[in-house]
Protein backbone atom coordinates (compact mmCIF):
# COMPACT_ATOMS: atom_id res chain seq x y z
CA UNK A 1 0.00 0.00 0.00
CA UNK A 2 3.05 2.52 0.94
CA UNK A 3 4.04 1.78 -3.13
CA UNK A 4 0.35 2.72 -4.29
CA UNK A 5 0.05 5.47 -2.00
CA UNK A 6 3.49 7.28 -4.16
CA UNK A 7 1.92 7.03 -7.31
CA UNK A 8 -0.45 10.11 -9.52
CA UNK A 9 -3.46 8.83 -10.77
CA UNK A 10 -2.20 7.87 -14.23
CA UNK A 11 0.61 5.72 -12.44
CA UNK A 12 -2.08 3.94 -10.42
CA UNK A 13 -4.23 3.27 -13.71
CA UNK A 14 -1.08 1.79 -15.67
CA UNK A 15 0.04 -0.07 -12.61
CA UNK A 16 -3.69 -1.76 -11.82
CA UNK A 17 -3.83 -2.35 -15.91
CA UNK A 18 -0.69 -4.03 -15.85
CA UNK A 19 -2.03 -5.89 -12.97
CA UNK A 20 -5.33 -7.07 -14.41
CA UNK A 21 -3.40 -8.79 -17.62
CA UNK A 22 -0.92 -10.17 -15.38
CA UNK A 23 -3.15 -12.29 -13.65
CA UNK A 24 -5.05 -13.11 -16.56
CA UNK A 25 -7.85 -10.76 -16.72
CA UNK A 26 -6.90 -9.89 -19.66
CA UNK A 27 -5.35 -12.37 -22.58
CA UNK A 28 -3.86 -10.74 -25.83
CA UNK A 29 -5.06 -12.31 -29.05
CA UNK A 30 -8.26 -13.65 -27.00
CA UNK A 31 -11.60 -11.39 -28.57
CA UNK A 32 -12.93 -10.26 -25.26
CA UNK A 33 -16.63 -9.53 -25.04
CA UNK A 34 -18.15 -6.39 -25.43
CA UNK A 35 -19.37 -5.06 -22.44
CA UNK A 36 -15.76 -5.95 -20.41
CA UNK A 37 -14.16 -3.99 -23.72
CA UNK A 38 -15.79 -0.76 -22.52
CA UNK A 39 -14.47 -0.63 -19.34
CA UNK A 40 -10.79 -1.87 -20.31
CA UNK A 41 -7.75 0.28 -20.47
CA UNK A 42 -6.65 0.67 -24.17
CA UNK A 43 -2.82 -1.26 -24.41
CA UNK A 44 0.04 1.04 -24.17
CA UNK A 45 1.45 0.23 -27.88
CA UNK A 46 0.31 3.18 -29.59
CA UNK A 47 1.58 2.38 -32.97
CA UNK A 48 -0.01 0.30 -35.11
CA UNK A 49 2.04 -2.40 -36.64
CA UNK A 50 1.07 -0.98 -40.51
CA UNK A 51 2.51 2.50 -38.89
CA UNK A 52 5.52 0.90 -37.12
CA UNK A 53 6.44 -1.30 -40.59
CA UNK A 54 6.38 2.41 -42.34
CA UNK A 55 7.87 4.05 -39.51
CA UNK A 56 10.74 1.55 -39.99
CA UNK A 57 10.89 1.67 -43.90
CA UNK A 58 11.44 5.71 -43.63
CA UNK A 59 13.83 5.00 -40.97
CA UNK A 60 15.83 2.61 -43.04
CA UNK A 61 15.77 4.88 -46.17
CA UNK A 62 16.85 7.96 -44.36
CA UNK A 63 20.26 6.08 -43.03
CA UNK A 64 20.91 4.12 -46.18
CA UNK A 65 20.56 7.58 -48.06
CA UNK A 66 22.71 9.71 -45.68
CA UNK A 67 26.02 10.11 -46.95
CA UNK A 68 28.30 9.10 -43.34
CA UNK A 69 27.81 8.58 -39.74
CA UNK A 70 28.37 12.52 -39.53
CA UNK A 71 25.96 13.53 -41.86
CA UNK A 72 23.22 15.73 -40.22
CA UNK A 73 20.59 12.85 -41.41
CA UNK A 74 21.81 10.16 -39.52
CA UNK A 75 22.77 12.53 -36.07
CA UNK A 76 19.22 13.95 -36.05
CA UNK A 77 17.78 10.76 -36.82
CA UNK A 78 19.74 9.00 -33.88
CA UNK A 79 18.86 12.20 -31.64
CA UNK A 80 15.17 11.67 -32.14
CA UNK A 81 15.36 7.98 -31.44
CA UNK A 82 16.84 8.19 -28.11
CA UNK A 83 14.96 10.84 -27.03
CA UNK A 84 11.84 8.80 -28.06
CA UNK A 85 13.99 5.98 -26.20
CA UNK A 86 14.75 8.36 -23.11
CA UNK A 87 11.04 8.93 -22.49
CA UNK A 88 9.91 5.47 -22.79
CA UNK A 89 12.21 4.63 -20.18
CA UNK A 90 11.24 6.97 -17.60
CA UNK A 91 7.82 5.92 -18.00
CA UNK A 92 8.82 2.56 -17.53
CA UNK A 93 10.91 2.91 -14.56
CA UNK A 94 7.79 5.12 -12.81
CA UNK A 95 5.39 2.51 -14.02
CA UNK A 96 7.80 -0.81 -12.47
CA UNK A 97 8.25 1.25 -9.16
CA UNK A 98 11.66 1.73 -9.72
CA UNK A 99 12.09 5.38 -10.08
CA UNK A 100 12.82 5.92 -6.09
CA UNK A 101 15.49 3.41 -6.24
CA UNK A 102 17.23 5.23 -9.54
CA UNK A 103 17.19 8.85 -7.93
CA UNK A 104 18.75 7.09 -4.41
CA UNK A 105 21.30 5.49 -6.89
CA UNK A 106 21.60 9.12 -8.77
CA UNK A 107 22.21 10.70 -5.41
CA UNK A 108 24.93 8.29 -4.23
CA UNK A 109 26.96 8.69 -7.53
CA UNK A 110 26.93 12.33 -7.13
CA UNK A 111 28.57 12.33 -3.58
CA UNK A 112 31.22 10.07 -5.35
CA UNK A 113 34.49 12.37 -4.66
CA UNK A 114 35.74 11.23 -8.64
CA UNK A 115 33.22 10.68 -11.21
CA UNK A 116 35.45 8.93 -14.01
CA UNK A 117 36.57 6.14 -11.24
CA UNK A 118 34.83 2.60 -11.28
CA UNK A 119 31.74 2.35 -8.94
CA UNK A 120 31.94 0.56 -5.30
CA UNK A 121 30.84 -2.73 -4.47
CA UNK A 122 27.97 -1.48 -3.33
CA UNK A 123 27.00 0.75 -5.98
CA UNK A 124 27.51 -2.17 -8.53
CA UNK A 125 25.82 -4.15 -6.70
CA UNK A 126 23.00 -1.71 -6.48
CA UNK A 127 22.85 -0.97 -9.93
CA UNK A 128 22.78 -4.41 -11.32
CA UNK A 129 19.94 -5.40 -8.87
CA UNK A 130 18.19 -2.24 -10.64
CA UNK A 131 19.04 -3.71 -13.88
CA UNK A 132 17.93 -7.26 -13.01
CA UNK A 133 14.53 -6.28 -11.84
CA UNK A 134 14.11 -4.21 -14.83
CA UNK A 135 15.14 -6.55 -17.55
CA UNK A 136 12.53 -9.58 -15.39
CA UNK A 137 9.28 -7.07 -15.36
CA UNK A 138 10.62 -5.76 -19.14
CA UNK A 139 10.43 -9.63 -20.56
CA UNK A 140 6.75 -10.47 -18.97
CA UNK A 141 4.68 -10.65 -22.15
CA UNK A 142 2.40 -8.07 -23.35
CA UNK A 143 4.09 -5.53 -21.18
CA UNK A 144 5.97 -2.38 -22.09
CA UNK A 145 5.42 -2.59 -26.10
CA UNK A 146 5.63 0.88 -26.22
CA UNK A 147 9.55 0.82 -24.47
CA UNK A 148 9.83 -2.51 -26.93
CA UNK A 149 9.15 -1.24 -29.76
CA UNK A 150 11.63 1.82 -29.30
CA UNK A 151 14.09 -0.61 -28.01
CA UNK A 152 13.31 -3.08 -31.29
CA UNK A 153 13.95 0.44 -33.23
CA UNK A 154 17.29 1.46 -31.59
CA UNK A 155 18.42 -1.68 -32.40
CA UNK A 156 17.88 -1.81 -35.76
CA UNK A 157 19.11 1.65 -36.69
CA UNK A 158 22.15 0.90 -34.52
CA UNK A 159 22.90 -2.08 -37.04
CA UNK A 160 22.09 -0.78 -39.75
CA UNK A 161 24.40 2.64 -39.06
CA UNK A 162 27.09 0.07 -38.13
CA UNK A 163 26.65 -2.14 -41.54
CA UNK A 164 26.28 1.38 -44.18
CA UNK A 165 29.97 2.28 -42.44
CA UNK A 166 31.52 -1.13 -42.81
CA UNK A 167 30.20 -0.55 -46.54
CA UNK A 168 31.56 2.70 -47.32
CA UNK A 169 35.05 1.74 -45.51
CA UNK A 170 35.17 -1.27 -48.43
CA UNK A 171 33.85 0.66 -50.93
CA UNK A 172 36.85 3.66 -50.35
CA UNK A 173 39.36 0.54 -50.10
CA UNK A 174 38.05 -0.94 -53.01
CA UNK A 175 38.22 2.20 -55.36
CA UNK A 176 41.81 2.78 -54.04
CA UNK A 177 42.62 -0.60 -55.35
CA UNK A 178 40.92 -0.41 -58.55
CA UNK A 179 43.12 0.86 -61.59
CA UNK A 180 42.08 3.55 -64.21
CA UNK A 181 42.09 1.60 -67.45
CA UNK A 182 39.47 -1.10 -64.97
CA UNK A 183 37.28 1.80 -63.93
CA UNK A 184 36.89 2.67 -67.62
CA UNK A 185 35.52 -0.49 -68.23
CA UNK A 186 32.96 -0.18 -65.68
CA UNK A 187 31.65 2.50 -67.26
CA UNK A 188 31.21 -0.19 -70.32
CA UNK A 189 29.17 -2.29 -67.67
CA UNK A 190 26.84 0.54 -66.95
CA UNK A 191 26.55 1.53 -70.30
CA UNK A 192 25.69 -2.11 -71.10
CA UNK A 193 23.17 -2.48 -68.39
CA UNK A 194 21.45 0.90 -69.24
CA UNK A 195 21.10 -0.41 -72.82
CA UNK A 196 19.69 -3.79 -71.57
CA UNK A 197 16.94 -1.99 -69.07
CA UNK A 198 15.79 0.17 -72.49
CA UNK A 199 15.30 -3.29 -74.02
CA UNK A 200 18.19 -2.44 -76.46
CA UNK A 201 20.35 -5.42 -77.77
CA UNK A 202 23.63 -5.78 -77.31
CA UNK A 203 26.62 -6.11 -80.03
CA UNK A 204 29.29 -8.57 -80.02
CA UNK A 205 31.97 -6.13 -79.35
CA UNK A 206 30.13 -4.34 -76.51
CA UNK A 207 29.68 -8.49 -75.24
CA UNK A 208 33.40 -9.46 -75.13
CA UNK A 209 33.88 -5.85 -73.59
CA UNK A 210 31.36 -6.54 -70.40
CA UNK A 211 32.61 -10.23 -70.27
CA UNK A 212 36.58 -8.84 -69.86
CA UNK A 213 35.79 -5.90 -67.99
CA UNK A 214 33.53 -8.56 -65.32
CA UNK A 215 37.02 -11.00 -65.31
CA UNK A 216 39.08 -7.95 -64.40
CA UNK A 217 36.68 -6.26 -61.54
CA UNK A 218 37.09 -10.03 -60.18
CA UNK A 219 40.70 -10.15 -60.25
CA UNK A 220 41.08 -6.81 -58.84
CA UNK A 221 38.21 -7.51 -55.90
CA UNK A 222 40.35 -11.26 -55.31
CA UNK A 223 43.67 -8.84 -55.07
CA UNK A 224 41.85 -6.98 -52.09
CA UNK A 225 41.35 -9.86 -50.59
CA UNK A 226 37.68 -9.94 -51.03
CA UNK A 227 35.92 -13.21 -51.78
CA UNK A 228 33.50 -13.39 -54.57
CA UNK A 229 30.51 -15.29 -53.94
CA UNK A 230 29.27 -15.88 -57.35
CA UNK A 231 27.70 -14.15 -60.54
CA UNK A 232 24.60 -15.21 -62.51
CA UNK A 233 21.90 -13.72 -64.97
CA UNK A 234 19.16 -12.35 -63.02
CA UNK A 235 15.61 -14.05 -63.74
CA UNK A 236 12.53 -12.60 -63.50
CA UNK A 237 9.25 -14.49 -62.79
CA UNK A 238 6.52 -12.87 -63.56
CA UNK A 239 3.14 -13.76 -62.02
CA UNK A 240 0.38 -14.22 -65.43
CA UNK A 241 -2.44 -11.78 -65.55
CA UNK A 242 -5.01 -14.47 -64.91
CA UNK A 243 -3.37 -15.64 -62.17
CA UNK A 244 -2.19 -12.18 -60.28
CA UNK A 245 -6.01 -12.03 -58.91
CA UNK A 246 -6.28 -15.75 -57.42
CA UNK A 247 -2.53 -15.37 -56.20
CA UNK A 248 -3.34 -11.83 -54.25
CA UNK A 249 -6.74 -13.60 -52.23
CA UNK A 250 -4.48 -16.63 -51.39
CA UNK A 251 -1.82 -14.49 -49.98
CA UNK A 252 -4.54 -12.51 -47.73
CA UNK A 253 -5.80 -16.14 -46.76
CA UNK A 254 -2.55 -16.93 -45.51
CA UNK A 255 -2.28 -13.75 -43.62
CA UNK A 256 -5.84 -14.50 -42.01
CA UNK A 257 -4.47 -18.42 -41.59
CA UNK A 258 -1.35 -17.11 -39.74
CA UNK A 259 -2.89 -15.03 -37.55
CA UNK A 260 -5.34 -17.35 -37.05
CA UNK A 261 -2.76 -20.14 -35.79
CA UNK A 262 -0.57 -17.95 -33.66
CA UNK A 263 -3.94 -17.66 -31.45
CA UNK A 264 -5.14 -20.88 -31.38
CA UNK A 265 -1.64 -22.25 -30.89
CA UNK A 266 -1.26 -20.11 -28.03
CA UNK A 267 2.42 -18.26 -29.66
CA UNK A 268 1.46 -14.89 -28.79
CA UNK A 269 3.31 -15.45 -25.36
CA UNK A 270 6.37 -16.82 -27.12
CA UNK A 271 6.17 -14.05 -29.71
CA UNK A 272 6.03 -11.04 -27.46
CA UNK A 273 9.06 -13.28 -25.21
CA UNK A 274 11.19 -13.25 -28.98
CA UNK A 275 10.74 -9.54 -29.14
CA UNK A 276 12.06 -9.58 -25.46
CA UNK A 277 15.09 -11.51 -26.02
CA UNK A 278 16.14 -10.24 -29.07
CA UNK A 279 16.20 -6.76 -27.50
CA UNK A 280 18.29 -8.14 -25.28
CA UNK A 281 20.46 -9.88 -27.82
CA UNK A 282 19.46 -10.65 -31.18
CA UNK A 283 22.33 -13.48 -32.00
CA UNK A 284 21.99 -15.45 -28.65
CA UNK A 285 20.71 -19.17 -28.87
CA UNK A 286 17.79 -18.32 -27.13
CA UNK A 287 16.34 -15.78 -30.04
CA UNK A 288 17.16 -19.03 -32.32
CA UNK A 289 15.67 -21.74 -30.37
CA UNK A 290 11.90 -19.19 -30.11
CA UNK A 291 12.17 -18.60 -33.61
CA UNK A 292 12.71 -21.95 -34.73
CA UNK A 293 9.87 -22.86 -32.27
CA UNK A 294 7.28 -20.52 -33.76
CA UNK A 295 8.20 -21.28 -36.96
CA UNK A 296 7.33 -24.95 -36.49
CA UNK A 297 3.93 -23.95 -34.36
CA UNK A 298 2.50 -21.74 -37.18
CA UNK A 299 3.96 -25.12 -39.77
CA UNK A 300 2.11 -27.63 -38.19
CA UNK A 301 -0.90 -25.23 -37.46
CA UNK A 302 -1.01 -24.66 -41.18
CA UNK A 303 -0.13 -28.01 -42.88
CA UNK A 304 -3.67 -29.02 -41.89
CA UNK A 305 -5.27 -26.31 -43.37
CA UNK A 306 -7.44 -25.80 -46.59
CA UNK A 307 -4.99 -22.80 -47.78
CA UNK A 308 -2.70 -25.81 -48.04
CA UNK A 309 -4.61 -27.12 -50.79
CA UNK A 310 -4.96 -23.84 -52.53
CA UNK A 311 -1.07 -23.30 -52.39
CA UNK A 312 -0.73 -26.41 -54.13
CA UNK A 313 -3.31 -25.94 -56.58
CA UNK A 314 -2.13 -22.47 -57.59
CA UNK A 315 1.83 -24.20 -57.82
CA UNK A 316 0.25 -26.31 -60.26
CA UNK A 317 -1.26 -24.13 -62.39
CA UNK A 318 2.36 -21.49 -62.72
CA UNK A 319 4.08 -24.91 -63.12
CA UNK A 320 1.62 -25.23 -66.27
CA UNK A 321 1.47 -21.93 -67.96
CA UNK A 322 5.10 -21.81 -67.14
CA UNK A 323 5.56 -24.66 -68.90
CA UNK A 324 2.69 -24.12 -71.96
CA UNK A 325 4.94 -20.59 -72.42
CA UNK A 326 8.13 -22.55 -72.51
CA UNK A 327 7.04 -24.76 -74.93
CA UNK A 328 5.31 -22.12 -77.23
CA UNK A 329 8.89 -20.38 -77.17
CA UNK A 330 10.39 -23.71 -78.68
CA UNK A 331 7.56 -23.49 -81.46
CA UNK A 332 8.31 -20.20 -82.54
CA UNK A 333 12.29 -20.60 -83.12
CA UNK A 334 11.56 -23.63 -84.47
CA UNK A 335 9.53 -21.89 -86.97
CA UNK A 336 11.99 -19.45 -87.93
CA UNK A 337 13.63 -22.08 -90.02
């Protein structure tokens, strides 16, 4: 009761939500009726996942199109996001009943006579019991999505900052490497490709030209010591017209299907304890093991499913036009002799 008695109004609210889903009042992915809706406390995620996909995509654009980690892009974007970050926390903290303990914590640093020196045993040990009861009420699922998400967000700007600089560091090394007479035949490569997206053909000259300009960019990426994976023509599969109808209302079916099984398999737990871990760490064997685990629920959920059947009917029938195309391709150059 001494706990309650510190908090507002709107702490008390969050704090007796939190509460009622806790003990199961409340179950997400479980249509609740509608006169319990009314009186229910709307969850704290306030974006949409549609809005948090977009809110991602423009995120992602913004970094891959800045031009360095000191471009004013990329430092306001990272500014924003840990403000947005900064806030969640601090709502989190009041909301867990932590916030006394981090200002006692606050106070005791600040009497520290050097502030650059490693803290006390006690302090440590302070702050990492702080830490541990934060991280244990942060992983219960369904709770804190807003302070997820921005976490989930931090995260994924973070590594993608760190991946556009690892790019641009091979990139300058690569360019140092490359020769002039090599990087005037990659011009011939783009001019080649440009003529090939026009639908232009190609002469034999301007062939043998691409072909010894692709065996020199090789030797010269090998001589960096950078490993080439492999090169092949690019394919494109185009979906028929007849078919782009029937293949759109399957995918939506399999949407539906999806959700669907991640309710009735009971995954929404494991899902929201995924999102947990991999803000915690996204390469540890634990992120692995969930995934792999929900990825075999929603499988076996699914494999006994009608939109099973319509999969396989709808593989059949681009497996015949496919071939029916193929075949009225070998007709036609047959017929030009």
């Amino acid at each position: 009761m001494a706990e309650l008695g510190r908090m507002n109004s709107e702490q008390l609210l969050h704090q007796r939500m939190l509460k009622f889903r806790y003990i199961g009042g409340f179950q997400e992915g479980i249509q609740v009726e509608p006169e319990r809706k009314r009186n229910m406390k709307p969850s704290e995620a306030n974006t949409p996942p549609a809005d948090l996909e977009s809110e991602l995509a423009n995120l992602k654009k913004k970094i891959l199109e800045a031009k360095g980690p000191s471009d004013p892009v990329t430092i306001q974007v990272l500014e924003k996001l840990q403000e947005d970050l900064d806030n969640e926390m601090t709502k989190a903290f009041i909301a867990m009943g932590l916030e006394d303990k981090v200002e006692s914590l606050k106070l005791e640093l600040q009497r520290t006579p050097i502030p650059d020196q490693p803290l006390n045993k006690s302090l440590q040990e302070k702050a990492d019991k702080i830490m541990q009861e934060f991280k244990q009420k942060l992983s219960q699922p369904g709770a804190y999505l807003g302070l997820k998400q921005k976490l989930y967000t931090v995260n994924m700007a973070s590594r993608l900052i760190e991946l556009k600089n690892k790019s641009e560091k091979i990139k300058t090394e690569v360019n140092q490497k490359i020769p002039t007479t090599v990087k005037a035949k990659i011009d011939s490569l783009k001019t080649a490709s440009e003529k090939l997206r026009n639908g232009d053909s190609l002469d034999t000259n301007l062939v043998e030209e691409v072909e010894k300009a692709k065996k020199e960019l090789e030797d010269v990426l090998r001589s960096a010591n950078l490993e080439i994976v492999g090169t092949r023509k690019r394919t494109n599969v185009a979906v028929p017209p007849e078919l782009e109808e029937e293949v759109a209302k399957v995918n939506a079916e399999i949407k539906e299907e999806m959700e669907r099984a991640v309710t009735r398999s009971g995954l929404s737990e494991k899902i929201e304890e995924l999102k947990a871990e991999i803000v915690k760490d996204s390469n540890s064997e634990k992120v692995k093991e969930l995934e792999t685990e929900i990825r075999e629920g929603i499988a076996a959920t699914l494999s006994v499913t009608p939109v099973k059947k319509k999969v396989e009917s709808l593989r059949e029938k681009l497996a015949s036009l496919t071939k029916d195309d193929a075949e009225s391709k070998v007709v036609a150059e047959n017929g030009r002799w």
